[in-house]
C-alpha atoms as a PDB file:
ATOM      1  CA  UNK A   1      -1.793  -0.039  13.757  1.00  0.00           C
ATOM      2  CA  UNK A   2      -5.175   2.411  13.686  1.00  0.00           C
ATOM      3  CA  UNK A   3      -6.545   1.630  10.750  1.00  0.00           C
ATOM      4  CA  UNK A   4      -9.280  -0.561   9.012  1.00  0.00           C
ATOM      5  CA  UNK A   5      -7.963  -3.035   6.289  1.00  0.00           C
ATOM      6  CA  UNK A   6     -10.015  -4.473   2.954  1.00  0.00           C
ATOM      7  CA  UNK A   7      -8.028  -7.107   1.106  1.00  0.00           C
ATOM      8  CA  UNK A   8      -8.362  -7.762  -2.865  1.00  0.00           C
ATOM      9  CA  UNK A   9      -6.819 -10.768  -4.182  1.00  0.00           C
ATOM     10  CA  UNK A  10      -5.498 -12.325  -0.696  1.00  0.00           C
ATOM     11  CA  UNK A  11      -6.050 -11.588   2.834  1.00  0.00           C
ATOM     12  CA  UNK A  12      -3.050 -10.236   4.852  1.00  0.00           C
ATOM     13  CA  UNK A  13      -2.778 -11.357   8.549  1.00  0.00           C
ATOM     14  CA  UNK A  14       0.271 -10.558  10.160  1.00  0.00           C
ATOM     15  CA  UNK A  15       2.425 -12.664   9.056  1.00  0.00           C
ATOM     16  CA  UNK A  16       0.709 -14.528   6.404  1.00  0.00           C
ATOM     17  CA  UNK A  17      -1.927 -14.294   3.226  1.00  0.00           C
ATOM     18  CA  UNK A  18      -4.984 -16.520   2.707  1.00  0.00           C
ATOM     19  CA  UNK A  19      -8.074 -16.582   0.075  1.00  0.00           C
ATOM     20  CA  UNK A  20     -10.360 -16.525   3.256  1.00  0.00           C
ATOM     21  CA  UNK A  21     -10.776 -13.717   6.042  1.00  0.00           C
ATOM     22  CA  UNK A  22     -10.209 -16.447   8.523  1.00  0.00           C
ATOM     23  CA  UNK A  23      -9.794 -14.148  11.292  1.00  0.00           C
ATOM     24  CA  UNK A  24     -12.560 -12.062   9.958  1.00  0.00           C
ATOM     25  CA  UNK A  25     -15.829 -13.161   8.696  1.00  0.00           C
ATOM     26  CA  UNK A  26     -14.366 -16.537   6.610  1.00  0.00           C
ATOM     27  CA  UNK A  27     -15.811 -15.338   3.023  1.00  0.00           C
ATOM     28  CA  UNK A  28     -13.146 -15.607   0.427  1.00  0.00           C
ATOM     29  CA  UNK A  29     -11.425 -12.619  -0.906  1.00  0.00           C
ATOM     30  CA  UNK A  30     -12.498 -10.610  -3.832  1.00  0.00           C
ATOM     31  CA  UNK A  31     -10.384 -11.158  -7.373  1.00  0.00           C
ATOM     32  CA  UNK A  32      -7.719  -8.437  -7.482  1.00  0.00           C
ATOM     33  CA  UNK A  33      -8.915  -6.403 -10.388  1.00  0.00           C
ATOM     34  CA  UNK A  34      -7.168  -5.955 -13.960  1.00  0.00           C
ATOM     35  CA  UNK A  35      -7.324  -1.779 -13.446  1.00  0.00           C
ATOM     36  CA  UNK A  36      -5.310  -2.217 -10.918  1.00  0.00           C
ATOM     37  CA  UNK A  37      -2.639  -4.603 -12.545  1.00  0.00           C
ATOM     38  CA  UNK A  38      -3.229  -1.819 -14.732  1.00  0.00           C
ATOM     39  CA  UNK A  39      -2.818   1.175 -12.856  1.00  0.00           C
ATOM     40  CA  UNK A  40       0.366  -0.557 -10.965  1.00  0.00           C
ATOM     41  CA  UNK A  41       2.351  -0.535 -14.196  1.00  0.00           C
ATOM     42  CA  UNK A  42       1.571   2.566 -15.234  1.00  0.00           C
ATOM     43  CA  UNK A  43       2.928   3.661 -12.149  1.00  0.00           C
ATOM     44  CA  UNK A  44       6.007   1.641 -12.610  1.00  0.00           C
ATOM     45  CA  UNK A  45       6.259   3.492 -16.002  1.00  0.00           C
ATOM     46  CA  UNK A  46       6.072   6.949 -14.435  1.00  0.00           C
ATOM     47  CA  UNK A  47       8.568   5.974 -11.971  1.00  0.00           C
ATOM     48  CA  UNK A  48      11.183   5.410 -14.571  1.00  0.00           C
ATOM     49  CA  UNK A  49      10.983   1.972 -14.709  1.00  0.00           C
ATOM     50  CA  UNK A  50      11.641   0.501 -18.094  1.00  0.00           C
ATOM     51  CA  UNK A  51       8.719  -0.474 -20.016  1.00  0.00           C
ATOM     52  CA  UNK A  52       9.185  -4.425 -20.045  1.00  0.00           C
ATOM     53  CA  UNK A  53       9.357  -4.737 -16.497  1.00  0.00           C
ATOM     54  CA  UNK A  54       6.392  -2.216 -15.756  1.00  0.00           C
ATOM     55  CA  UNK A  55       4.397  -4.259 -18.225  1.00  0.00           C
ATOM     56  CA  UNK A  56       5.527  -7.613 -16.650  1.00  0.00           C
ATOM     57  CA  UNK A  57       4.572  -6.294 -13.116  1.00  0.00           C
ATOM     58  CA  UNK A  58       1.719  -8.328 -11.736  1.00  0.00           C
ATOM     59  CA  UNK A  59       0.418  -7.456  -8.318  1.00  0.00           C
ATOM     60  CA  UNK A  60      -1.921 -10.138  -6.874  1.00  0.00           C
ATOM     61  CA  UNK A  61      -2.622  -8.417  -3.452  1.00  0.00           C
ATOM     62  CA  UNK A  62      -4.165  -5.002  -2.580  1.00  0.00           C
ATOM     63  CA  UNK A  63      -4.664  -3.687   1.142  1.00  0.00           C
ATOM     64  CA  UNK A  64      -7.080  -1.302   1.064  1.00  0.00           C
ATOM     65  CA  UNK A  65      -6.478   0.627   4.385  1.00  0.00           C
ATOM     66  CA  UNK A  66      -8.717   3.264   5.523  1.00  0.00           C
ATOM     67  CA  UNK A  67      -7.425   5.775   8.454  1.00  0.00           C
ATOM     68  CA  UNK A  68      -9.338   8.078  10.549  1.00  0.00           C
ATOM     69  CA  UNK A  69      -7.939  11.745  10.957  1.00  0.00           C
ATOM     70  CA  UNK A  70      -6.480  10.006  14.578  1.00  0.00           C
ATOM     71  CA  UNK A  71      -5.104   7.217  12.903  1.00  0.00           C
ATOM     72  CA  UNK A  72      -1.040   6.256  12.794  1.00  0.00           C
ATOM     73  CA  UNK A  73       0.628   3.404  11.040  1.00  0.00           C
ATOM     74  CA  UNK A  74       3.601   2.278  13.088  1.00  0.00           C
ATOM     75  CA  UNK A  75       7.323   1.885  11.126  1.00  0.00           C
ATOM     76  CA  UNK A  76       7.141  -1.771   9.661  1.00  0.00           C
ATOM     77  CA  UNK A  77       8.535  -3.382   6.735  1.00  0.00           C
ATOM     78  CA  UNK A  78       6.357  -5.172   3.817  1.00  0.00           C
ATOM     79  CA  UNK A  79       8.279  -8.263   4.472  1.00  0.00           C
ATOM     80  CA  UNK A  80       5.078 -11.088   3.932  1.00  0.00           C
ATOM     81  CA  UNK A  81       5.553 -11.893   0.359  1.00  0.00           C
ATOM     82  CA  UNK A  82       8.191 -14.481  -0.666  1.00  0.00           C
ATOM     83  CA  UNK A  83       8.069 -11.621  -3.815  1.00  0.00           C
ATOM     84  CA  UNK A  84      10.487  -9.437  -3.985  1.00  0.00           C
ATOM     85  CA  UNK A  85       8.353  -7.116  -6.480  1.00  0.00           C
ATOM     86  CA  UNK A  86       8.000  -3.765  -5.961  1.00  0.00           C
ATOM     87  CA  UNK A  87       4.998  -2.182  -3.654  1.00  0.00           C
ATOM     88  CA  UNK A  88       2.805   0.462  -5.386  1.00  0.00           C
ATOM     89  CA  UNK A  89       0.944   2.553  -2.757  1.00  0.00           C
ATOM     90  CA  UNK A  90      -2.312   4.832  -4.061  1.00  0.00           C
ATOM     91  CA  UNK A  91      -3.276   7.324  -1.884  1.00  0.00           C
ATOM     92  CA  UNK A  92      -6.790   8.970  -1.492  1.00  0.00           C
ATOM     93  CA  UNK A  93      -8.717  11.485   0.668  1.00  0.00           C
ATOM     94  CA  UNK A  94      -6.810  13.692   3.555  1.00  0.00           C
ATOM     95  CA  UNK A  95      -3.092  14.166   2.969  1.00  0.00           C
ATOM     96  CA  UNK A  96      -0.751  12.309   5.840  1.00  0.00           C
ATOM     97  CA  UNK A  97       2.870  12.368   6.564  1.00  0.00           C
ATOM     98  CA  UNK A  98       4.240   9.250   5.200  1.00  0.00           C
ATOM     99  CA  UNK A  99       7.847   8.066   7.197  1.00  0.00           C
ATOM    100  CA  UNK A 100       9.573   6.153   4.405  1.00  0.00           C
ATOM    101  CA  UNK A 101      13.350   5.231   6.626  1.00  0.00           C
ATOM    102  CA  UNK A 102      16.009   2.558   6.151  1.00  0.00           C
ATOM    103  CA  UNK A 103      16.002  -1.278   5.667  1.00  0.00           C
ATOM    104  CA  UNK A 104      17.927  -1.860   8.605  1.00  0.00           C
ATOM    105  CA  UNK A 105      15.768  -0.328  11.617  1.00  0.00           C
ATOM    106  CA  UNK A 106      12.857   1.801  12.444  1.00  0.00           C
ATOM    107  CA  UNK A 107      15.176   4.417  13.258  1.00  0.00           C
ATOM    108  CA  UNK A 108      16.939   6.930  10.938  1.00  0.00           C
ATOM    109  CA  UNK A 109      17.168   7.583   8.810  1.00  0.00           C
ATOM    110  CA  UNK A 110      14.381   8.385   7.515  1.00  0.00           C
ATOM    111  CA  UNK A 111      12.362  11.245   5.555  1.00  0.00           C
ATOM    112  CA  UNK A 112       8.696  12.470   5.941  1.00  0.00           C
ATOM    113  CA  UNK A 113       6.896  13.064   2.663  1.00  0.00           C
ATOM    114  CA  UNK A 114       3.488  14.798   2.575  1.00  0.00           C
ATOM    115  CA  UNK A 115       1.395  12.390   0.521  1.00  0.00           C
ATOM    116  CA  UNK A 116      -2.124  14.176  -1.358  1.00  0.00           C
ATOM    117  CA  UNK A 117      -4.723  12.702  -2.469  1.00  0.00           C
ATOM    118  CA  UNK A 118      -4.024  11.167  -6.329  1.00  0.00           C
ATOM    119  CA  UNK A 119      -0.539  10.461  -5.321  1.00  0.00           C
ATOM    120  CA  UNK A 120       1.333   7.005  -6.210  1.00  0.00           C
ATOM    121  CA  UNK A 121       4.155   6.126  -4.154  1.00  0.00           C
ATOM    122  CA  UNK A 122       6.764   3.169  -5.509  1.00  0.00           C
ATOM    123  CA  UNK A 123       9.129   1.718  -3.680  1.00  0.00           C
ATOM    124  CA  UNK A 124      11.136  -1.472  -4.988  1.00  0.00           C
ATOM    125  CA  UNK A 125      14.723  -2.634  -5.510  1.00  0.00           C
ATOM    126  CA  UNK A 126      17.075  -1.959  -2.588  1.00  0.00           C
ATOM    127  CA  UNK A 127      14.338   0.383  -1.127  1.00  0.00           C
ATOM    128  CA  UNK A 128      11.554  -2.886  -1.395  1.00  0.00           C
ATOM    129  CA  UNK A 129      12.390  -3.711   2.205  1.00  0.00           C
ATOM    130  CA  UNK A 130      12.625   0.179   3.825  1.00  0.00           C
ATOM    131  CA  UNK A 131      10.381   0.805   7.278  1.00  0.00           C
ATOM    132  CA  UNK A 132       7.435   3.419   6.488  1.00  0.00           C
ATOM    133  CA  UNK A 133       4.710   4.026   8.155  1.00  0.00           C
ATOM    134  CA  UNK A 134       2.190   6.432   8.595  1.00  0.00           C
ATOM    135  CA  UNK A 135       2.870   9.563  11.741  1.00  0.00           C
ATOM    136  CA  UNK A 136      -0.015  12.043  10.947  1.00  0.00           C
ATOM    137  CA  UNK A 137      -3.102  12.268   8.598  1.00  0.00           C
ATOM    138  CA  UNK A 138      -3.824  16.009   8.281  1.00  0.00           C
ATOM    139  CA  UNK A 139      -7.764  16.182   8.715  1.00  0.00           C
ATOM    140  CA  UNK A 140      -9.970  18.258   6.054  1.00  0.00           C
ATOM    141  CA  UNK A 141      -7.256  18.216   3.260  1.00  0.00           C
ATOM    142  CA  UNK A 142      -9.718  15.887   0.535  1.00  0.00           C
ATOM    143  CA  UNK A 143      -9.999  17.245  -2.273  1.00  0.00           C
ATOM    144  CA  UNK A 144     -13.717  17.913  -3.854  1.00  0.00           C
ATOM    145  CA  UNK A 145     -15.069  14.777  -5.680  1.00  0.00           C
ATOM    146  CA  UNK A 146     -12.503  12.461  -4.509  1.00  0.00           C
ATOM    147  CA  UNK A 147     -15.099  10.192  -2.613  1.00  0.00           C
ATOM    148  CA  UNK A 148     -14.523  10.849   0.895  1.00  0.00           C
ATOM    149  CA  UNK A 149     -15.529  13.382   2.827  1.00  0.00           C
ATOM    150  CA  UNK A 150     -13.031  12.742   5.870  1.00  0.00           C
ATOM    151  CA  UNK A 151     -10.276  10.796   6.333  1.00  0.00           C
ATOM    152  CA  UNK A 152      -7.903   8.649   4.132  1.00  0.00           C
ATOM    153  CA  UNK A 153      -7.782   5.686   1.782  1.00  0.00           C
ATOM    154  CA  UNK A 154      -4.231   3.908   1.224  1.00  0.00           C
ATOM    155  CA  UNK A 155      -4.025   0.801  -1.291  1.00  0.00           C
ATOM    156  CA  UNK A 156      -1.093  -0.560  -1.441  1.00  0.00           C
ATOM    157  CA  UNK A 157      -0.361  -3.306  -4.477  1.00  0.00           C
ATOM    158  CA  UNK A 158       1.871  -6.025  -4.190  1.00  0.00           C
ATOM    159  CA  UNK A 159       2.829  -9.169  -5.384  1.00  0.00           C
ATOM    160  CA  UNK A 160       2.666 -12.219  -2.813  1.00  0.00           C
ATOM    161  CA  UNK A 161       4.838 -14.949  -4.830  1.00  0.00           C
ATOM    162  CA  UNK A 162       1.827 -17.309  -3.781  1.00  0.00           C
ATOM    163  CA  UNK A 163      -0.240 -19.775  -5.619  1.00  0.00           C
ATOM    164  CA  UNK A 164      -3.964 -21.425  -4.935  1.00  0.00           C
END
C-alpha cells in the first residue's frame, strides 16, 4: 500500500476502526458528513438498487486515500466491518486501473476497469467481499477544475457495524 489515508467518521488501521488516530497523531476523527450519506445513496440508486434500501444505506466510515502517479494499491478485501453493507468508492483526479477479482483469492479472475475522475464505483451483495486494488494511476489525466492538479483522490464509504 502507496498511498496516504484521511479517515471521516472512524479511523481504519489494519485490522480495526477507532474514533482516535492512535497510530497517528491521537486527535479524534472528523464526523462523517450528511453529503456523503447523501451522495452514497444516490449512488446506490443509480446502481439499480431499489429505492428503500438506497435510502436506508448509512455509511459511517470514509477513507479518503490520496495516490501519487507511482502509487499501487495491492489486491485486498474490505473485510474490517462486522457490516456487510455495500462499499461506495468516489473517485477524483488522474484516472487508474482499478483490479476488481473474485472473493476467493487475489488471483483470477479478475477484470481491470479504467476509473475517471467523477466516477462512483459500488460493489455489495455477493461482490461485497471481491479483492480490488489499485495496478496503475495514469498521470496527467485530471480533468480541469476538479481540484487537483496531479494525482488521485479515492473515498471509499462504508458502513463499520460499530457503535461509540
Amino acid at each position: 500500500m502507496s498511498v496516504r489515508t484521511v479517515c471521516l467518521g472512524w479511523h481504519w488501521q489494519p485490522y480495526r476502526y477507532t474514533r482516535e488516530a492512535t497510530d497517528v497523531n491521537g486527535a479524534r476523527v472528523l464526523p462523517f458528513p450528511d453529503w456523503l450519506v447523501r451522495l452514497g445513496q444516490r449512488a446506490l440508486i443509480d446502481a439499480c438498487y431499489a429505492e428503500r434500501e438506497a435510502r436506508a444505506y448509512k455509511p459511517d466510515a470514509a477513507l479518503a486515500n490520496h495516490y501519487d502517479e507511482n502509487a499501487r494499491l495491492g489486491m485486498h478485501q474490505d473485510k474490517d466491518e462486522r457490516s456487510s453493507a455495500t462499499v461506495v468508492s468516489l473517485s477524483i483526479g488522474d484516472a487508474c486501473t482499478f483490479r476488481f477479482g473474485n472473493t476467493a483469492n487475489r488471483g483470477r479472475p479478475h477484470r481491470d476497469l479504467h476509473l475517471q475522475s467523477g466516477d462512483l464505483f459500488v460493489f455489495g451483495g455477493p461482490s461485497r467481499l471481491a479483492y480490488h486494488g489499485v495496478t496503475r494511476v495514469h498521470p496527467n489525466t485530471a480533468p480541469h477544475g476538479c481540484g487537483l492538479d496531479a494525482g488521485r483522490i479515492n473515498i471509499t464509504m462504508r458502513t463499520t457495524g460499530l457503535t461509540d
